[in-house]
Protein backbone atom coordinates (compact mmCIF):
# COMPACT_ATOMS: atom_id res chain seq x y z
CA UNK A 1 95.92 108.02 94.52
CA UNK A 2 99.59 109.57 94.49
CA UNK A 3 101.25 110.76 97.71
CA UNK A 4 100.58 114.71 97.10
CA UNK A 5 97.03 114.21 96.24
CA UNK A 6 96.45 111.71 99.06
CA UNK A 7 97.74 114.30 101.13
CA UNK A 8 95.29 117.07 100.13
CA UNK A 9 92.62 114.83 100.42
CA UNK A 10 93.41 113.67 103.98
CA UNK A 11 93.71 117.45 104.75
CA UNK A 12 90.00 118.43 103.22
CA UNK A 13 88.53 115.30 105.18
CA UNK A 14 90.27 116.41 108.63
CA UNK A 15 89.13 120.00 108.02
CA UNK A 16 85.05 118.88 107.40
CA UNK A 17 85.27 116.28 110.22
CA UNK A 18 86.71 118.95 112.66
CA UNK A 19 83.49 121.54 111.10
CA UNK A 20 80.89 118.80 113.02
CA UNK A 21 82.36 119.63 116.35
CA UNK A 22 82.00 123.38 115.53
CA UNK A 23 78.59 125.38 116.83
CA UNK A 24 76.00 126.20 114.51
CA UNK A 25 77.09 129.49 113.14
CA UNK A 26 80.32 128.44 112.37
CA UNK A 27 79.17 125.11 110.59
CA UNK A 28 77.31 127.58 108.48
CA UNK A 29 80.36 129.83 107.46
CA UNK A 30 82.45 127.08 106.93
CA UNK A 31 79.44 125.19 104.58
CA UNK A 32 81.19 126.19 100.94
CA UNK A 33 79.40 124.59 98.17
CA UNK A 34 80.84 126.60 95.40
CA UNK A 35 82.01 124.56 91.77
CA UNK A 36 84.80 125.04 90.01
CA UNK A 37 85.57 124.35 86.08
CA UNK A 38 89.05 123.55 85.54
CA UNK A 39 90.68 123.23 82.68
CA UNK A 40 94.10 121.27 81.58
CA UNK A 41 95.59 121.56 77.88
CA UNK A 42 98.97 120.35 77.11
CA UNK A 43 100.60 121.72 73.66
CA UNK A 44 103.24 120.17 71.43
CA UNK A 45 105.93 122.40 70.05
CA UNK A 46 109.18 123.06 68.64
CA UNK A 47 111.80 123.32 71.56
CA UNK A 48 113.71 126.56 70.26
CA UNK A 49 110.63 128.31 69.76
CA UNK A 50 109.10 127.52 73.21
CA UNK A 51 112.47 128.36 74.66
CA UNK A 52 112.03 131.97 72.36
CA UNK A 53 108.48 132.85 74.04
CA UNK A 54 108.94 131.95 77.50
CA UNK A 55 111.72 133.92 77.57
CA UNK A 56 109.73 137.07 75.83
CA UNK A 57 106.42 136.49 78.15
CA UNK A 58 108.01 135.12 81.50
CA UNK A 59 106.32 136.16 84.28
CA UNK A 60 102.87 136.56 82.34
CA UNK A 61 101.36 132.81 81.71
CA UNK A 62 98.46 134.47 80.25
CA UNK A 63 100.37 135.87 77.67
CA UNK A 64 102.82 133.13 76.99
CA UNK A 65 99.31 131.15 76.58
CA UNK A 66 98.00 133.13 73.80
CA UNK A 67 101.55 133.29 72.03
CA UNK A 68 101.60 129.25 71.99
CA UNK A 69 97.75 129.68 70.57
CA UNK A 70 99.14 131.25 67.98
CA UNK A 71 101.13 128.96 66.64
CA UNK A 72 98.36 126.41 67.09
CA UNK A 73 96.33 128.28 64.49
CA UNK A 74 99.20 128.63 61.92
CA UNK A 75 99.80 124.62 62.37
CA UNK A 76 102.99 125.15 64.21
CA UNK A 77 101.84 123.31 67.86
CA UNK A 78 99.62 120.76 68.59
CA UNK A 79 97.01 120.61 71.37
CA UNK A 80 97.89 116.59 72.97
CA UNK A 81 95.34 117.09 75.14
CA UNK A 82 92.31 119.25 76.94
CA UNK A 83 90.58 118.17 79.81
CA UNK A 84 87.90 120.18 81.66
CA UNK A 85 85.43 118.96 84.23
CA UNK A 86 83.56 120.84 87.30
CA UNK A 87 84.26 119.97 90.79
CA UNK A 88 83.04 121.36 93.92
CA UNK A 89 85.24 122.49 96.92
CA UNK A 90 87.19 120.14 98.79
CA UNK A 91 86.48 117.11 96.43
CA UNK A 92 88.50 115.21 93.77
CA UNK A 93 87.89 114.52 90.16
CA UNK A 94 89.71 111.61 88.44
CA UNK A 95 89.97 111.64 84.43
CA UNK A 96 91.26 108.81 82.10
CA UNK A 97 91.57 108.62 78.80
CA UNK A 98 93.50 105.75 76.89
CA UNK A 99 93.27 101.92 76.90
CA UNK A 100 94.51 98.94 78.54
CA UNK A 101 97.67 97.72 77.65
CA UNK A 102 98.58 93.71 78.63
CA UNK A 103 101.81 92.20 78.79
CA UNK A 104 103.50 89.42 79.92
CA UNK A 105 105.59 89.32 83.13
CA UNK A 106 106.70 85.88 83.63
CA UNK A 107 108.27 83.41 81.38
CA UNK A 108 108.50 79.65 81.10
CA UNK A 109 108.10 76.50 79.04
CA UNK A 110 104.16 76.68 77.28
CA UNK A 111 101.70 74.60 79.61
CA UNK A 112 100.82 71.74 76.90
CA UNK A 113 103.97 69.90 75.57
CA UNK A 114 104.33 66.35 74.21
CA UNK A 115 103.70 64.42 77.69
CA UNK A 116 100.49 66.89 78.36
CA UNK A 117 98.76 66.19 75.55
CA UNK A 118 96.16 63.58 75.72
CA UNK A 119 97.19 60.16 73.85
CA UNK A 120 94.11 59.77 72.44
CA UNK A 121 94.71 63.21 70.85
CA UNK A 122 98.04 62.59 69.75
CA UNK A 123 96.73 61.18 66.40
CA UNK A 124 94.22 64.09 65.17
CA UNK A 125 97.91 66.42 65.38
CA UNK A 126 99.99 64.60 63.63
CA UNK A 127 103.28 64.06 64.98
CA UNK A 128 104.87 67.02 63.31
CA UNK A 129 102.08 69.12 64.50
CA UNK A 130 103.23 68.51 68.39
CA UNK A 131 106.36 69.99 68.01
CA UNK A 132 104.24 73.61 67.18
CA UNK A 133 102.76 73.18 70.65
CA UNK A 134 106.10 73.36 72.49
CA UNK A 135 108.35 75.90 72.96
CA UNK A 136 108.69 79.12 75.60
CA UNK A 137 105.02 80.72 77.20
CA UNK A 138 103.89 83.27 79.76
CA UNK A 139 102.84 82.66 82.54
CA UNK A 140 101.75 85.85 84.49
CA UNK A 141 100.48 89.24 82.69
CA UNK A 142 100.16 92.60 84.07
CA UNK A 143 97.54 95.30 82.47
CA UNK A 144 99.26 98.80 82.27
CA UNK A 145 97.00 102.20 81.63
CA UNK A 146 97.97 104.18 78.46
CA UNK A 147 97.11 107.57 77.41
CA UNK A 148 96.14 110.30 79.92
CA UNK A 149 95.53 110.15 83.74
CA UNK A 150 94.59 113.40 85.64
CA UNK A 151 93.47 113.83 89.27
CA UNK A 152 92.65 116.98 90.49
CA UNK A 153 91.90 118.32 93.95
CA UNK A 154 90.45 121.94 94.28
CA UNK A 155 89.93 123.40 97.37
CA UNK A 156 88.83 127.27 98.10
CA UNK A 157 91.90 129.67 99.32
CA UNK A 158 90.11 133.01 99.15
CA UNK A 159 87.68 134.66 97.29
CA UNK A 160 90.04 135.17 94.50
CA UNK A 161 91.77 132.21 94.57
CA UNK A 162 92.04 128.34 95.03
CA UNK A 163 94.06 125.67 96.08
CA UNK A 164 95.23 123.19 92.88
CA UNK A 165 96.31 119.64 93.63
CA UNK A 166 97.31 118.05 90.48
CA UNK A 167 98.77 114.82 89.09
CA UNK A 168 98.57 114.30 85.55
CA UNK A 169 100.75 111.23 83.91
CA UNK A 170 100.83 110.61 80.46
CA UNK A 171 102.33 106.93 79.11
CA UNK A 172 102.82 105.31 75.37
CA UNK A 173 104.46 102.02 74.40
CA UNK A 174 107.49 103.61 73.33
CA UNK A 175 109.24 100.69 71.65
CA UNK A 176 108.75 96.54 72.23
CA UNK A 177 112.46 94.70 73.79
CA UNK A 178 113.58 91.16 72.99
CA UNK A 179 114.84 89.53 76.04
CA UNK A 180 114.93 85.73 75.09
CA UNK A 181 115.25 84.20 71.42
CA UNK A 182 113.57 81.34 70.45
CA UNK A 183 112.98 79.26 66.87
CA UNK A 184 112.57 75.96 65.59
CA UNK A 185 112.11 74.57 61.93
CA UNK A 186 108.65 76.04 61.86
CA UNK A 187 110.06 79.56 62.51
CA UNK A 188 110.87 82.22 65.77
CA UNK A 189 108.97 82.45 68.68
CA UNK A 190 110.67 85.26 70.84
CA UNK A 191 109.58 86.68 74.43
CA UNK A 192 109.30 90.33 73.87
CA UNK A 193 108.57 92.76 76.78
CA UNK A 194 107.33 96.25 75.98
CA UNK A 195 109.08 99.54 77.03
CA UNK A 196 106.89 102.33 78.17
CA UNK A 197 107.17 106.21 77.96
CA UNK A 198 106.02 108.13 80.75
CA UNK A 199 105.35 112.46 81.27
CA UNK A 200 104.23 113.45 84.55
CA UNK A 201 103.58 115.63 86.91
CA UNK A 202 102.50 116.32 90.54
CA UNK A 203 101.92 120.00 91.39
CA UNK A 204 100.26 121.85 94.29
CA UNK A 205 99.68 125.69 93.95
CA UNK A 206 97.65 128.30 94.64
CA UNK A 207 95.98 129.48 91.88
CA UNK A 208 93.96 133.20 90.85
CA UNK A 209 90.72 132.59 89.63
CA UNK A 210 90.34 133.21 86.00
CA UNK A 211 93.60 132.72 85.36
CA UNK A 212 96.24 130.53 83.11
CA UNK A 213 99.24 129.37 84.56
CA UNK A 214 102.21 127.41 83.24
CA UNK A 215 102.78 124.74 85.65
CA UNK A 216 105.39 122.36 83.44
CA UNK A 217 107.52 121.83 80.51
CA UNK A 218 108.87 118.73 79.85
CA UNK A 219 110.21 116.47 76.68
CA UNK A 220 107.80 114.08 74.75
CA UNK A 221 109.30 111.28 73.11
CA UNK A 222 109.96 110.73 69.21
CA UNK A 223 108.88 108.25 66.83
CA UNK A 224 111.48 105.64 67.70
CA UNK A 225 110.48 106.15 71.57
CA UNK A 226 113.33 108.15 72.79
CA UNK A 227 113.26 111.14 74.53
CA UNK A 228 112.57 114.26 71.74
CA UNK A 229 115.60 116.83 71.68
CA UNK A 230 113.61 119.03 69.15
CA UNK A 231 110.36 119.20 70.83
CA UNK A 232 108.44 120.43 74.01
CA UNK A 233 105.29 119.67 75.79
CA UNK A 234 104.05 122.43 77.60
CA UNK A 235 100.89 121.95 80.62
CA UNK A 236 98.82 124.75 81.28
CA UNK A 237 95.77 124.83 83.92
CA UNK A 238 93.21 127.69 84.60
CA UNK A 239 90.07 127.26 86.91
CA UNK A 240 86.97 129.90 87.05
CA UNK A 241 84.02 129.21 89.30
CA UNK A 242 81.23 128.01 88.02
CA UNK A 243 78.12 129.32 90.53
């Protein structure tokens, strides 16, 4: 779990622990069971035009919301992503969405070269053949999570209003590095390490119920995996309760 969320979550625990050393009546006053729906979209648009309407709505996310809206229904933004789930008070929720993404880490000579190979093998390859089965391997791999990861932490402020704890990251293999060449007469062979492209963001606000804020804008990256200079990506929550 991040550091800001981690830290939410140790508060809520501390808070219910210290409600079992409380008498009766206040164990019942403190006893919230109320659910929350929350709700996460993140839009892709042109930068000068998101620059244009935050300037003519700031102050008023609602607003600014329906403007970028909008534009999603003439085809001018695109909704990345949506994410809604229910969670009751105090408690986390934890959404992925993307695959699993392996890639080597360590590098080295391959494991089965001309003295490994079995003699009684040897034959069935073909001399010429062995030559194929040496050259530079991997030895260690690490597994890295792609596409969307939200946790969310929603705990009661007030009647009107909660407390949001939210991390949301969002990675893509941006482009693929070569950091060792390598070729023989039967062609290359190179060690190639992947580059990754990472959005995120760690927020903790109070939010009114019913609401949509704006709680980032930030720069998604372009088809060659840099950093966009024409385009924004704009993350917008709202929560209602649910009973």
């Amino acid at each position: 779990m991040k550091p800001l969320l981690l830290t939410l979550a140790m508060m809520s625990t501390l808070a219910k622990d210290s409600s079992l050393h409380a008498s009766p009546s206040t164990q019942l006053a403190d006893l919230d069971e109320t659910t929350y729906t929350i709700q996460i979209t993140t839009i892709d648009l042109n930068a000068k035009v998101c620059r244009g309407l935050i300037k003519k709505h700031l102050g008023n996310d609602r607003s600014l919301y329906q403007a970028f809206h909008q534009l999603i229904t003439q085809d001018k933004a695109t909704v990345v992503n949506i994410f809604s789930t229910k969670v009751n008070n105090g408690e986390v929720a934890h959404l992925v969405s993307g695959q699993q993404y392996i890639y080597p880490t360590e590098g080295g000579s391959c494991g089965l070269s001309p003295h490994s190979i079995p003699k009684n093998i040897i034959p069935l390859l073909g001399t010429q053949n062995i030559a194929m089965a040496v050259g530079p391997g991997f030895s260690a791999f690490e597994e890295r999570q792609l596409g969307s990861d939200l946790t969310l932490l929603c705990s009661k402020q007030s009647e009107k209003s909660v407390r949001l704890g939210l991390s949301f990251t969002d990675t893509s293999h941006s482009k693929t590095n070569t950091f060792r060449e390598w070729k023989d007469q039967f062609g290359h062979s190179n060690n190639q390490m992947p580059e990754f492209y990472k959005n995120e963001v760690q927020s903790d606000i109070i939010i009114p119920l019913k609401s949509t804020i704006l709680l980032s804008i930030q720069t998604p990256r372009d088809l060659k995996g840099n950093p966009s200079p024409t385009r924004k990506l704009a993350l917008f929550a709202k929560v209602r309760k649910s009973n």
